[in-house]
Protein backbone atom coordinates (compact mmCIF):
# COMPACT_ATOMS: atom_id res chain seq x y z
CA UNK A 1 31.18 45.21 50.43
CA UNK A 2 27.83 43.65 51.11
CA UNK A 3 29.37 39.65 49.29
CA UNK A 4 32.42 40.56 51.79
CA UNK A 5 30.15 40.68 54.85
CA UNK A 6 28.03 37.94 53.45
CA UNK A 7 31.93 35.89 53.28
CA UNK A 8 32.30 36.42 56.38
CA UNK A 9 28.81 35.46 58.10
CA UNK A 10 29.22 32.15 55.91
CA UNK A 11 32.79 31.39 57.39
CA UNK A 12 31.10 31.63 61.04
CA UNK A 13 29.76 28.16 60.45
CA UNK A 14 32.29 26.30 61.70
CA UNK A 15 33.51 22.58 61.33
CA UNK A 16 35.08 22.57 64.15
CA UNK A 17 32.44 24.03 66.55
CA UNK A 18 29.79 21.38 64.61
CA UNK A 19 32.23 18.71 65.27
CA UNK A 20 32.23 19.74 69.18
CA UNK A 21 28.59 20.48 69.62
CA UNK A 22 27.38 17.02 67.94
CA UNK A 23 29.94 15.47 70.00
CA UNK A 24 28.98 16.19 72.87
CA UNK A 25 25.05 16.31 72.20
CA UNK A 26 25.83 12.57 70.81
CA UNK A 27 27.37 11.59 74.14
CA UNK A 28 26.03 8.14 75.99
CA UNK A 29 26.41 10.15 79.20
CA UNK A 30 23.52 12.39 77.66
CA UNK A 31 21.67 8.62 77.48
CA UNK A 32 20.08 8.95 74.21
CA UNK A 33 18.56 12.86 75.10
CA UNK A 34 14.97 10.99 75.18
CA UNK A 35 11.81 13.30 75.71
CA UNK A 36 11.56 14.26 79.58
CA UNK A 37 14.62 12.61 80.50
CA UNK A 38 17.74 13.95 82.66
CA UNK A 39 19.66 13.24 79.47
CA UNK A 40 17.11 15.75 77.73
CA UNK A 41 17.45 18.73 80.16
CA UNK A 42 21.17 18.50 80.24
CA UNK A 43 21.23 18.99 76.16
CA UNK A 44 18.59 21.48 76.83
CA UNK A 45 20.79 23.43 79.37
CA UNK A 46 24.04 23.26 76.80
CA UNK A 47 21.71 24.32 73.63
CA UNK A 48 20.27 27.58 75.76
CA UNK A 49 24.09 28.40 77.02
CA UNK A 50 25.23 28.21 73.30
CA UNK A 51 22.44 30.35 72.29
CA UNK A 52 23.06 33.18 75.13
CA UNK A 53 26.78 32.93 73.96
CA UNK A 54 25.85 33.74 70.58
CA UNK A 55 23.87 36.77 71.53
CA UNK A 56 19.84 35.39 71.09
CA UNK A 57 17.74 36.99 73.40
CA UNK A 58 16.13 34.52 75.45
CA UNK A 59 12.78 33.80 74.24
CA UNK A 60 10.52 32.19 76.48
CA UNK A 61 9.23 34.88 78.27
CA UNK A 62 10.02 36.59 81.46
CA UNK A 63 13.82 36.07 80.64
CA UNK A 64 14.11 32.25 80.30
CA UNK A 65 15.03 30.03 76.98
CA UNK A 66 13.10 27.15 78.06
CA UNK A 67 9.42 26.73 76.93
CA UNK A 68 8.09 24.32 79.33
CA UNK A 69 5.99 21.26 77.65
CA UNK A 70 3.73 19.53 80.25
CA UNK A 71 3.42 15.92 79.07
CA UNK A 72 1.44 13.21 79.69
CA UNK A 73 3.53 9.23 79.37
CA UNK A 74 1.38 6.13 78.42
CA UNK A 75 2.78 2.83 78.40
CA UNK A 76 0.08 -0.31 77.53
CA UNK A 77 0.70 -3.25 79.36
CA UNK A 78 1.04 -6.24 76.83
CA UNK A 79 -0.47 -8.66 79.57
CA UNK A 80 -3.59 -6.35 79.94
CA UNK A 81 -4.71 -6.38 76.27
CA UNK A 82 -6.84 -8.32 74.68
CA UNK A 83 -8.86 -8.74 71.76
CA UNK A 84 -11.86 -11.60 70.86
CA UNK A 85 -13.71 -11.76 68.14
CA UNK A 86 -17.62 -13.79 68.39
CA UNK A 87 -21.12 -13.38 66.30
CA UNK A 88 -23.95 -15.78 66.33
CA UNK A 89 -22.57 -18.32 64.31
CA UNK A 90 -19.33 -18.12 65.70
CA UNK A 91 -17.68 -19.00 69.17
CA UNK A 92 -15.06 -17.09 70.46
CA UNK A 93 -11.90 -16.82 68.89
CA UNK A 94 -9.11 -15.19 70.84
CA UNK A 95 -6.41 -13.34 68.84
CA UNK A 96 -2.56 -13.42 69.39
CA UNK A 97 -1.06 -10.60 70.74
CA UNK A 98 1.87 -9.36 69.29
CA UNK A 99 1.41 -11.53 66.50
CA UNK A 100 -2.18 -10.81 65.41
CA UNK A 101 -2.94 -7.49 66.74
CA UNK A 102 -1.18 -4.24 68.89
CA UNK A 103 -2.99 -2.57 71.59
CA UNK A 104 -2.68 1.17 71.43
CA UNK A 105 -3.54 3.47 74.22
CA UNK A 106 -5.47 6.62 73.33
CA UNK A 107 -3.42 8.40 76.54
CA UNK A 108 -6.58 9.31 78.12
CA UNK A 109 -7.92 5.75 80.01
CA UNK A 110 -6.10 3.83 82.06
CA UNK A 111 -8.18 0.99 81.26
CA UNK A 112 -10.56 0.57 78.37
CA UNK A 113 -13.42 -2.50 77.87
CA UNK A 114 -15.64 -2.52 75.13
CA UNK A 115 -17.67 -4.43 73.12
CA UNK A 116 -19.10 -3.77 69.84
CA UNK A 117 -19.93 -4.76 66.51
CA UNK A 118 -17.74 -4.12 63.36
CA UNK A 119 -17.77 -2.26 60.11
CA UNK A 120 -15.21 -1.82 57.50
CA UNK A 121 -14.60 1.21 56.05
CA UNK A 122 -11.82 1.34 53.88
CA UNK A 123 -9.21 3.99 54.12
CA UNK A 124 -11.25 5.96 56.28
CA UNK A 125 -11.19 8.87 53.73
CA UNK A 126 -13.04 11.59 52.93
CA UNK A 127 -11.68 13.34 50.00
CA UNK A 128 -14.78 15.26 48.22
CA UNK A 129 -11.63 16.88 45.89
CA UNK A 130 -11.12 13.45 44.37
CA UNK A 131 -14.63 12.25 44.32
CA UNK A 132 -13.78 9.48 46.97
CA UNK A 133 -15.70 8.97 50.55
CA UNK A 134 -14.99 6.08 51.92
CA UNK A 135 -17.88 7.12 54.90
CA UNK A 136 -20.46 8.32 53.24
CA UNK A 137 -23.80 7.12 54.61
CA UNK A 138 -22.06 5.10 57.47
CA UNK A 139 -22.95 4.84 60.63
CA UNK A 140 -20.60 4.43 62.98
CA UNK A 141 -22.59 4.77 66.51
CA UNK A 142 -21.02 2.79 68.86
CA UNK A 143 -19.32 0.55 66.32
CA UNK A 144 -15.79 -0.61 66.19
CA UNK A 145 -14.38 0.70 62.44
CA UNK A 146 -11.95 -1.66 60.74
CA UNK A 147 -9.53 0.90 58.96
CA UNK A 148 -6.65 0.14 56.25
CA UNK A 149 -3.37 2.00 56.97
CA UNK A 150 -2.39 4.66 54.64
CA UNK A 151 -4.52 6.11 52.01
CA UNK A 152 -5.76 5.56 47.95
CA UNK A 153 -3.54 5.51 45.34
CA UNK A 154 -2.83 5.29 41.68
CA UNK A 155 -0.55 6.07 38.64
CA UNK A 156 -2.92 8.61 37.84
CA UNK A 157 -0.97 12.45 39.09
CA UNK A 158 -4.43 14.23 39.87
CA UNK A 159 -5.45 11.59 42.08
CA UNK A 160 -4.07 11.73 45.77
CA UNK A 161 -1.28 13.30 44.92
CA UNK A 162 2.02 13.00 47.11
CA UNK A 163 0.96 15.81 49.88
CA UNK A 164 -2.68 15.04 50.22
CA UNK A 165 -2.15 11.32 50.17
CA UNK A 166 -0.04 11.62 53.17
CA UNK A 167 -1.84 14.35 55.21
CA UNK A 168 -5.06 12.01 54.63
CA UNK A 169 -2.97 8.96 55.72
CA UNK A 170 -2.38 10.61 58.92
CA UNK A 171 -3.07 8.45 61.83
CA UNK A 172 -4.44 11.38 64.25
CA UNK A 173 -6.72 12.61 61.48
CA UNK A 174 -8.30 9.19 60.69
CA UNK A 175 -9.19 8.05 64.05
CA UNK A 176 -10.04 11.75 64.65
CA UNK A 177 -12.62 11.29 61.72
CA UNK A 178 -13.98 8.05 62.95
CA UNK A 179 -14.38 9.21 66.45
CA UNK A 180 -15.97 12.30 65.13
CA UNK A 181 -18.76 9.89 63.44
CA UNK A 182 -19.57 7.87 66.78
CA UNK A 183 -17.13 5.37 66.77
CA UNK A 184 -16.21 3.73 69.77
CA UNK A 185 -12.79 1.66 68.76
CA UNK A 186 -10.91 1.51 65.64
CA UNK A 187 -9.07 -1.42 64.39
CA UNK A 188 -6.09 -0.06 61.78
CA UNK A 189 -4.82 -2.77 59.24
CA UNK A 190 -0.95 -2.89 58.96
CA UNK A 191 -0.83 -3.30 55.53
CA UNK A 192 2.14 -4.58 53.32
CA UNK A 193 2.38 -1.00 52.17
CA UNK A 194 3.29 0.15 55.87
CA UNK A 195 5.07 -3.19 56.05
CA UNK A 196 7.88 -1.76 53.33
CA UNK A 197 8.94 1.21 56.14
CA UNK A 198 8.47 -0.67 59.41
CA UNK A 199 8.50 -4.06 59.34
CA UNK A 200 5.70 -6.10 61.58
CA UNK A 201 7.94 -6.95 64.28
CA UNK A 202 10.11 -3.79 64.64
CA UNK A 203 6.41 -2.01 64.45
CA UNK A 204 5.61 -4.12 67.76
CA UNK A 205 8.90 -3.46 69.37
CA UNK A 206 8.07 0.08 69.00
CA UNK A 207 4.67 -0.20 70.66
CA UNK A 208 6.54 -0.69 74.00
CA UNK A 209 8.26 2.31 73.87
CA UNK A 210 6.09 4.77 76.11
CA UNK A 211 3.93 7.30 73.93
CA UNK A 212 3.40 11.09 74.90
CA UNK A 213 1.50 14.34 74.36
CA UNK A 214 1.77 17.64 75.49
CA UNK A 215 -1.36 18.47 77.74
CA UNK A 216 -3.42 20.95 78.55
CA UNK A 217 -5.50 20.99 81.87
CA UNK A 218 -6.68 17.68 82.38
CA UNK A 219 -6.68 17.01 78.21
CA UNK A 220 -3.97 16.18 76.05
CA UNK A 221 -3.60 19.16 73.73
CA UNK A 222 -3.21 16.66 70.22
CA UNK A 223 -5.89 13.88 71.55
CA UNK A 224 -8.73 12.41 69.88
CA UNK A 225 -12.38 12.60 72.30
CA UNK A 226 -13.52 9.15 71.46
CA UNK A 227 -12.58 5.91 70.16
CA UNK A 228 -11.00 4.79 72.92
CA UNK A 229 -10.69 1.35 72.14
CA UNK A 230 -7.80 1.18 69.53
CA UNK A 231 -5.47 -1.70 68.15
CA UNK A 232 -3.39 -2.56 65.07
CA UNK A 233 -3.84 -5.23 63.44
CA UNK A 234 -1.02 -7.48 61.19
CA UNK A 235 -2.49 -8.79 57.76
CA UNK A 236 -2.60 -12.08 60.25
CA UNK A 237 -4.50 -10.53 62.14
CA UNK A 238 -7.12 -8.88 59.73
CA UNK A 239 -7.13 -12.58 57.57
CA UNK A 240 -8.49 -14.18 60.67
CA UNK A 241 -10.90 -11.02 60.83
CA UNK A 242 -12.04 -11.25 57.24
CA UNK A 243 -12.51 -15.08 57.43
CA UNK A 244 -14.89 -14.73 60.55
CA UNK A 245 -16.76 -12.19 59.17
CA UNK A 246 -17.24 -14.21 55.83
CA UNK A 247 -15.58 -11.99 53.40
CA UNK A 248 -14.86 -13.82 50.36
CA UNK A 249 -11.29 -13.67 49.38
CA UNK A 250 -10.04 -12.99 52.77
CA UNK A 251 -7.81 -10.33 53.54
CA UNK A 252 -6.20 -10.61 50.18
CA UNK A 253 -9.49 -9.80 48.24
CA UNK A 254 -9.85 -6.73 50.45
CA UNK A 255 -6.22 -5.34 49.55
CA UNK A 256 -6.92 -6.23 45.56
CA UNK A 257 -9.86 -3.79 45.76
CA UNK A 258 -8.17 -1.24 47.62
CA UNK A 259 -5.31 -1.13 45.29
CA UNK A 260 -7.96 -0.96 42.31
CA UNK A 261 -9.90 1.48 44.48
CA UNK A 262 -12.94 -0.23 44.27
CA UNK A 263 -13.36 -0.59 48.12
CA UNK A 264 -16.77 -0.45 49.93
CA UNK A 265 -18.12 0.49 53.55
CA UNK A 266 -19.65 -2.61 54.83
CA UNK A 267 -21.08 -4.35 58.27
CA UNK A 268 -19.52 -7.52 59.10
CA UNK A 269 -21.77 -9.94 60.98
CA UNK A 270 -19.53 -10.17 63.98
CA UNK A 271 -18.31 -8.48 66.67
CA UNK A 272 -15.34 -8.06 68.97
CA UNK A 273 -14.62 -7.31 72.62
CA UNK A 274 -11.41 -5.47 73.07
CA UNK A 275 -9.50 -4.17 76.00
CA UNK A 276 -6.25 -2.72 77.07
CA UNK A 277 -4.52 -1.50 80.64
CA UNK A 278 -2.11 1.61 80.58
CA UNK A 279 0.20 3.34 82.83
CA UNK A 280 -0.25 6.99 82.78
CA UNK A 281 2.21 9.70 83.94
CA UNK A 282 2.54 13.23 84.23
CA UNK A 283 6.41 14.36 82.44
CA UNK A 284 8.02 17.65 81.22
CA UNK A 285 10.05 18.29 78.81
CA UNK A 286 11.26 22.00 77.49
CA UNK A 287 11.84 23.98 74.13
CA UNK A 288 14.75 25.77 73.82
CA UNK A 289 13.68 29.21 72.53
CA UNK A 290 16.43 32.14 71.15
CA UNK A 291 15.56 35.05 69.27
CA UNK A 292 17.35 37.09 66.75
CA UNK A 293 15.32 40.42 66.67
CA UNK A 294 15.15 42.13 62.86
CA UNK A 295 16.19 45.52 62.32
CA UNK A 296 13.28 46.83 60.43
CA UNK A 297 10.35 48.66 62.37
CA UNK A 298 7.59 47.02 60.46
CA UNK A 299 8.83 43.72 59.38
CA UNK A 300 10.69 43.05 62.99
CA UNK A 301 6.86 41.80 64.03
CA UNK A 302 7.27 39.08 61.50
CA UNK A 303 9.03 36.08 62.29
CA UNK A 304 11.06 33.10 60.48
CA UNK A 305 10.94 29.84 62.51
CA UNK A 306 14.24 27.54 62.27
CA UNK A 307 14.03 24.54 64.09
CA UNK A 308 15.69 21.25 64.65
CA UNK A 309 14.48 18.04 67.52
CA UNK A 310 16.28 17.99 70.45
CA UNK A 311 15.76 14.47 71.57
CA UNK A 312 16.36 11.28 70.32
CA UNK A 313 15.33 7.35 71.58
CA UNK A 314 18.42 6.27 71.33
CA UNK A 315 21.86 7.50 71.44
CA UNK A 316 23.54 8.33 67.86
CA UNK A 317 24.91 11.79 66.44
CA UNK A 318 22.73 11.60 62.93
CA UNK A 319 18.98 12.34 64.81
CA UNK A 320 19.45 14.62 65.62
CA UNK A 321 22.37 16.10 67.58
CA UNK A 322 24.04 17.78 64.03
CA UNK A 323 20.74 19.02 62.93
CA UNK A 324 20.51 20.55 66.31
CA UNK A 325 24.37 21.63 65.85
CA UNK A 326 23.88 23.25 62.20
CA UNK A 327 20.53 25.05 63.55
CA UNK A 328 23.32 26.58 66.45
CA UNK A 329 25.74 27.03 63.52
CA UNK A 330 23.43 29.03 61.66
CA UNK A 331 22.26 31.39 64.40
CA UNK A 332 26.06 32.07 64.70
CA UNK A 333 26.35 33.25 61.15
CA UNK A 334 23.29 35.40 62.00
CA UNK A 335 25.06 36.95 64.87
CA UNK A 336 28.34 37.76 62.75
CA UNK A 337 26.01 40.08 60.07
CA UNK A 338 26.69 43.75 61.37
CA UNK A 339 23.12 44.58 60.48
CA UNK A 340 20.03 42.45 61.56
CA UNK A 341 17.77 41.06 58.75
CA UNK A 342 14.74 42.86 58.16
CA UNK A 343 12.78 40.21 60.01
CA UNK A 344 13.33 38.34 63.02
CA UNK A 345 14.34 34.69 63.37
CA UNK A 346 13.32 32.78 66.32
CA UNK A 347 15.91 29.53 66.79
CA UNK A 348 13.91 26.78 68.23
CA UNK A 349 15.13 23.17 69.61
CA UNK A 350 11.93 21.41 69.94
CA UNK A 351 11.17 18.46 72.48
CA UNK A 352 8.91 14.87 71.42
CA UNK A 353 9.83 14.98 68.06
CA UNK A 354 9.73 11.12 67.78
CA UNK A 355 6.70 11.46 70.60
CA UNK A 356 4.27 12.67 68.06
CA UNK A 357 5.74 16.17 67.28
CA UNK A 358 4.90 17.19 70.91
CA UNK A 359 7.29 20.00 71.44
CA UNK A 360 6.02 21.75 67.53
CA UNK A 361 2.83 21.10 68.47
CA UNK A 362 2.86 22.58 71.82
CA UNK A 363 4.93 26.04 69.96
CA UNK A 364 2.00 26.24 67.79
CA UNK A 365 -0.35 26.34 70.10
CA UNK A 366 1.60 28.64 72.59
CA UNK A 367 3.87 30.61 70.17
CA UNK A 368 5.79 33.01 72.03
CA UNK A 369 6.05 35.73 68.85
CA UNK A 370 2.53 36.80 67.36
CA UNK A 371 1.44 33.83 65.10
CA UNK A 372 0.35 35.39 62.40
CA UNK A 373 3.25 36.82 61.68
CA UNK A 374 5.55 33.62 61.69
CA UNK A 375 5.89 33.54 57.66
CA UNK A 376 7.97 30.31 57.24
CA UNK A 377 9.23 27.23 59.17
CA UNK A 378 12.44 26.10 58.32
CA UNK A 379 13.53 22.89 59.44
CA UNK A 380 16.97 21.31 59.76
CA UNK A 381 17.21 17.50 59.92
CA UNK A 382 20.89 15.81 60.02
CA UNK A 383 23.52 17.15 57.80
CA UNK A 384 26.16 15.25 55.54
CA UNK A 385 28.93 13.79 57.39
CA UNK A 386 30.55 11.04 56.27
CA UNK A 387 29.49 11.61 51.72
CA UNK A 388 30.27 14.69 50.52
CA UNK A 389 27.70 17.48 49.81
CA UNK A 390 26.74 17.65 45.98
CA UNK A 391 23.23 17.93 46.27
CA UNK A 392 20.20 18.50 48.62
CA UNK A 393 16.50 17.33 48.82
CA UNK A 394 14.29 20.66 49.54
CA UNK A 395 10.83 18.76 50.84
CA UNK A 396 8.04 21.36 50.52
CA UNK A 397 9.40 23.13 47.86
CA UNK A 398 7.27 22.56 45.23
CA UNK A 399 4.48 23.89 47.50
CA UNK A 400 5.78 27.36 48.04
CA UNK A 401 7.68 30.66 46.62
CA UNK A 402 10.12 28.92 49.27
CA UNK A 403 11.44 26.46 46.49
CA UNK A 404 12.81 29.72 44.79
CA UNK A 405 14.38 30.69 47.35
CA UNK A 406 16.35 26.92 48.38
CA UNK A 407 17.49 27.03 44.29
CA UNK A 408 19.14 30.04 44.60
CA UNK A 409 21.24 29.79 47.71
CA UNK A 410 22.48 26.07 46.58
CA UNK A 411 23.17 27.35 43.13
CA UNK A 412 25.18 30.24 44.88
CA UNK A 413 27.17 27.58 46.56
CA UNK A 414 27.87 25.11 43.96
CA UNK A 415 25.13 22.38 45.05
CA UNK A 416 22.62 21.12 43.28
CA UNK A 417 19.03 20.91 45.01
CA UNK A 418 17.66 17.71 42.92
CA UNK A 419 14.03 16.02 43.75
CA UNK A 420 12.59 14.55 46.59
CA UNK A 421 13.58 10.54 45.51
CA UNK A 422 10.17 9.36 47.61
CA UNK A 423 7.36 11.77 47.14
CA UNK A 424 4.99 9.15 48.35
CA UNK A 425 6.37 9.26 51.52
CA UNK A 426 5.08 12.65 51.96
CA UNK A 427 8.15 13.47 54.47
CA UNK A 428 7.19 17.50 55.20
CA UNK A 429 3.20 15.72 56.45
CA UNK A 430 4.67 13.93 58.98
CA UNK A 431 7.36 16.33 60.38
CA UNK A 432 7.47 19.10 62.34
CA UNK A 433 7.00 21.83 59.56
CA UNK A 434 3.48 19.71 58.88
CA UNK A 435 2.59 21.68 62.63
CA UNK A 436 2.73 24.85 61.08
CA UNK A 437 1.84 23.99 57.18
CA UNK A 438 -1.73 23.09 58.51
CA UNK A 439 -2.29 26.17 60.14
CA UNK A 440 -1.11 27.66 56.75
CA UNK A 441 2.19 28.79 57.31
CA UNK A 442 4.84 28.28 54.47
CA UNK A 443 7.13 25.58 55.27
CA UNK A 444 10.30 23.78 54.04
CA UNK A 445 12.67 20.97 54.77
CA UNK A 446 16.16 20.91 53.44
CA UNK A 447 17.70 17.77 53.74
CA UNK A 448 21.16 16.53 52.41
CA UNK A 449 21.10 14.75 49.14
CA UNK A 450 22.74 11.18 48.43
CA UNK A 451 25.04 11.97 45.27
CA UNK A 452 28.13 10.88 45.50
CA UNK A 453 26.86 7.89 48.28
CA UNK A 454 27.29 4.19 47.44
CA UNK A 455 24.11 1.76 47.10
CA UNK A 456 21.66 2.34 50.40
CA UNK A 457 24.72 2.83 52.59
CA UNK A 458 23.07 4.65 56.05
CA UNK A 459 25.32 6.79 57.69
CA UNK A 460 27.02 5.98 60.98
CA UNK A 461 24.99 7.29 63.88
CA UNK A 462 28.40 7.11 66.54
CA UNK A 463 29.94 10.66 66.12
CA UNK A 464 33.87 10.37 64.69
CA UNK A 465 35.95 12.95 64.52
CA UNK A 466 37.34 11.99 61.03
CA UNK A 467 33.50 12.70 59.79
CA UNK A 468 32.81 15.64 56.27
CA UNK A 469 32.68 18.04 59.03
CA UNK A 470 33.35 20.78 56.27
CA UNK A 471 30.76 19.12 53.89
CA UNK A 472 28.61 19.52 57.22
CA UNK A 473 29.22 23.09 57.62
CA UNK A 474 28.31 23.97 53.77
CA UNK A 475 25.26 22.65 54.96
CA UNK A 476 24.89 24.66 57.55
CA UNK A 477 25.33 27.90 55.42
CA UNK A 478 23.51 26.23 53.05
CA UNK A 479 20.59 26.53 55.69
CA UNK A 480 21.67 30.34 56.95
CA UNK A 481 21.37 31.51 53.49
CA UNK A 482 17.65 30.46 53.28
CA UNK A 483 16.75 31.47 56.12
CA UNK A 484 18.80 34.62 55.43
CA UNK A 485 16.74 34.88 52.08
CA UNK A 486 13.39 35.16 53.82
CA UNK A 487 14.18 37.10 56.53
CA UNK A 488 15.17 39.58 54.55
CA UNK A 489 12.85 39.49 51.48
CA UNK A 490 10.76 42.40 50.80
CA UNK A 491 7.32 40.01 50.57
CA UNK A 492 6.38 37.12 52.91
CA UNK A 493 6.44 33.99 51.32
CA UNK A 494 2.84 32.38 49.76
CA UNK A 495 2.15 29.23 49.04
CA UNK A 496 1.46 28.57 45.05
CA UNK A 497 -1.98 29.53 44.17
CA UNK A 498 -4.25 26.56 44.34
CA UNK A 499 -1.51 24.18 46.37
CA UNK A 500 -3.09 21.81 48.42
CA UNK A 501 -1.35 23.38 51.74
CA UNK A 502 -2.85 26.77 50.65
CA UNK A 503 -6.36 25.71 50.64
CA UNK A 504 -5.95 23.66 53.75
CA UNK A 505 -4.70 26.79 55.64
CA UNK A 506 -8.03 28.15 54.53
CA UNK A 507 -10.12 25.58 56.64
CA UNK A 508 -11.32 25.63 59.69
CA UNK A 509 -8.99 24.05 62.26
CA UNK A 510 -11.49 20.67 62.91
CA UNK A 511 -11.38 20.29 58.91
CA UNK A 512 -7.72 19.70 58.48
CA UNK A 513 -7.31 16.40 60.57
């Protein structure tokens, strides 16, 4: 009886109904669904009608499926930013914009001058664990810090591995850690590494697009205090730097020691006056909130997040209007059990996704269910739809007892869960799981695998109705049955004793930027 009932909750994920929903959340007249935009609302709208057909209770308080996000826009205006570098033996020498250096706006100043002398410091990391500190004994008052993207590496597996590396890499968390020591502007080196997933140019193109963070009174909820001066600068950029500042081997002798890690803090004999103008303005954006209350008196309190990004930049089916399809999908396969899991499962479309996690970030901060008792995130990201599904990538799962659970339900359906093909990458620390994973909650990110895909084909982002659609809904139950798996396991899930993520929940909240 119970594998009939299970039979027929899987069969509610239909490839039909995920051909319709990504359709229409895919739609140009929808205008790309970007964060704050009428586009936005109108996908929120459909996603909160689909969930209130399905039978979710509405869980944004005081009736309503919409968490409101109140953002804050920035835009830097190319023509206002500047950036000079001069010392006593040196006159003035103006970098290129666009071609030497980025302007970034910290979302707080609408204008920012300053003025101050520089000092490299590596990576920026402190890592005590791995007996590396690329700060120690600097001081950083009033200084602008000259910063290499990323973080240490090498062949050896003890030594930044995958997780760390990336959660140390972490953009917010270095200028966080630089501000935190007195600095007054950071310049961040776009190194060839960064190079390999956004090229220089594309990198700048995406500096127009207008940033944004959720806020909170007057502050932006994410920010950094300090630093306020901040640019990127292209290994053009940073070879002029190095030359001025008399380091021998140029920009090229400062990436040969940081890929043998023998890279030292040091003050450069020059100085540089920065500057940037930015157009700030107040936006909103929602979460879409439905909840799927569990049967059992005590483990009801506890809650398993599922969640998928609502918007997008641009228009396009694959980011995510099927991920956001599949997460309705799998509610529906909820709603067909006759008995509720033993735990509830709140369904969550989150806003600012590509705006620096905004809309997670904003949930975990203002969860609407008790927060210690969320036990996992579960996040849904695309779905196969045009090469068939033979295998999937479960990011996080080497972390957790919820890499268990993501074998079992793809052996039960005939798929094979193989590795994460770019570990490096450290996907899950720069998602919206990583939200919750800092604060210590258990988290996981099925993906579809590429067996049975030719060479580095992408898939089409323009939704087709020819499309795997049923290769799209085995994903989706694919996703039900983990979440299924959790919800109604007799034990939360932990992360593996020792894990990196399990001692970082352990740490105060400053200490894990």
């Amino acid at each position: 009886m119970k594998a009939v009932i299970l039979a027929l909750a899987l069969s509610a994920a239909s490839p039909a109904t995920l051909s319709a929903t990504t359709r229409f959340l895919s739609s140009d007249l929808l205008e790309g669904r970007g964060t704050g935009t009428r586009g936005q609302e109108i996908a929120a709208l459909y996603v909160a009608t689909q969930m209130q057909a399905i039978g979710l209770e509405p869980a944004a308080g005081e009736g309503r499926w919409e968490q409101e996000v109140p953002l804050r826009g920035w835009r830097v205006d190319p023509e206002g930013s500047s950036l000079t570098l001069h010392g006593p033996a040196l006159p003035p020498l103006r970098l290129v914009r666009d071609v030497d250096f980025v302007a970034l706006s910290d979302g707080e100043h609408s204008q920012v001058e300053l003025d101050g002398p520089l000092v490299f410091v590596g990576y920026g990391v402190s890592a005590p664990e791995y007996g590396y500190d690329d700060l120690k004994g600097v001081d950083l008052t009033g200084k602008i810090a000259v910063v290499l993207w990323g973080a240490p590496s090498s062949d050896r597996l003890n030594f930044f591995p995958p997780a760390p590396r990336a959660v140390h890499a972490d953009l917010g968390g270095k200028v966080a850690r630089l501000a935190g020591r007195g600095a007054a502007g950071v310049l961040l080196v776009y190194t060839p590494e960064a190079e390999e997933s956004l090229g220089w140019e594309e990198f700048v193109r995406g500096s127009r697009h207008e940033g944004m963070g959720w806020v909170e009174g007057a502050k932006l909820g994410d920010g950094v205090d300090g630093a306020p001066g901040r640019a990127v600068l292209s290994m053009r950029g940073l070879e002029k730097v190095a030359v001025s500042a008399g380091v021998v081997g140029g920009a090229r002798a400062i990436l040969e020691k940081a890929g043998a890690n023998r890279l030292a803090a040091q003050d450069w004999p020059l100085k540089a006056r920065m500057g940037y103008r930015a157009e700030l303005r107040q936006a909103r954006s929602v979460n879409v909130l439905g909840l799927l209350r569990g049967s059992d008196p005590a483990r009801s309190r506890e809650t398993v997040l599922v969640t998928a990004h609502l918007g997008r930049l641009r228009t396009g089916a694959m980011d995510d209007a099927v991920g956001v399809a599949v997460l309705l999908e799998v509610a529906r396969a909820f709603a067909e059990l006759p008995g509720r899991p033993a735990r509830s499962v709140l369904f969550a479309a989150v806003t600012g996704e590509e705006k620096g996690l905004a809309g997670s970030s904003y949930l975990a901060r203002h969860p609407v269910v008790d927060a210690a008792g969320i036990v996992a995130v579960l996040k849904i990201d695309g779905a196969p739809t045009d090469f068939p599904l033979l295998d999937a990538v479960a990011r996080g799962a080497g972390h957790s007892t919820l890499g268990a659970v993501a074998r079992a339900a793809a052996q039960s359906l005939g798929v094979e869960l193989s590795p994460d093909p770019a570990p490096r990458a450290g996907v899950l620390a720069r998602s919206d799981p990583w939200i919750f994973a800092r604060a210590g909650v258990p988290s996981l990110c099925v993906t579809a695998g590429r067996k049975g895909v030719e060479g580095n084909r992408s898939p089409r982002s323009e939704w087709e109705a020819g499309w795997r659609w049923e290769d799209a809904a085995r994903f989706a139950r694919l996703q039900f049955l983990i979440a299924l798996a959790v919800a109604d396991a007799a034990s939360r899930p932990a992360w593996n004793p020792g894990d990196f993520f399990e001692t970082l929940g352990r740490q105060p909240p400053a200490a894990r930027r």
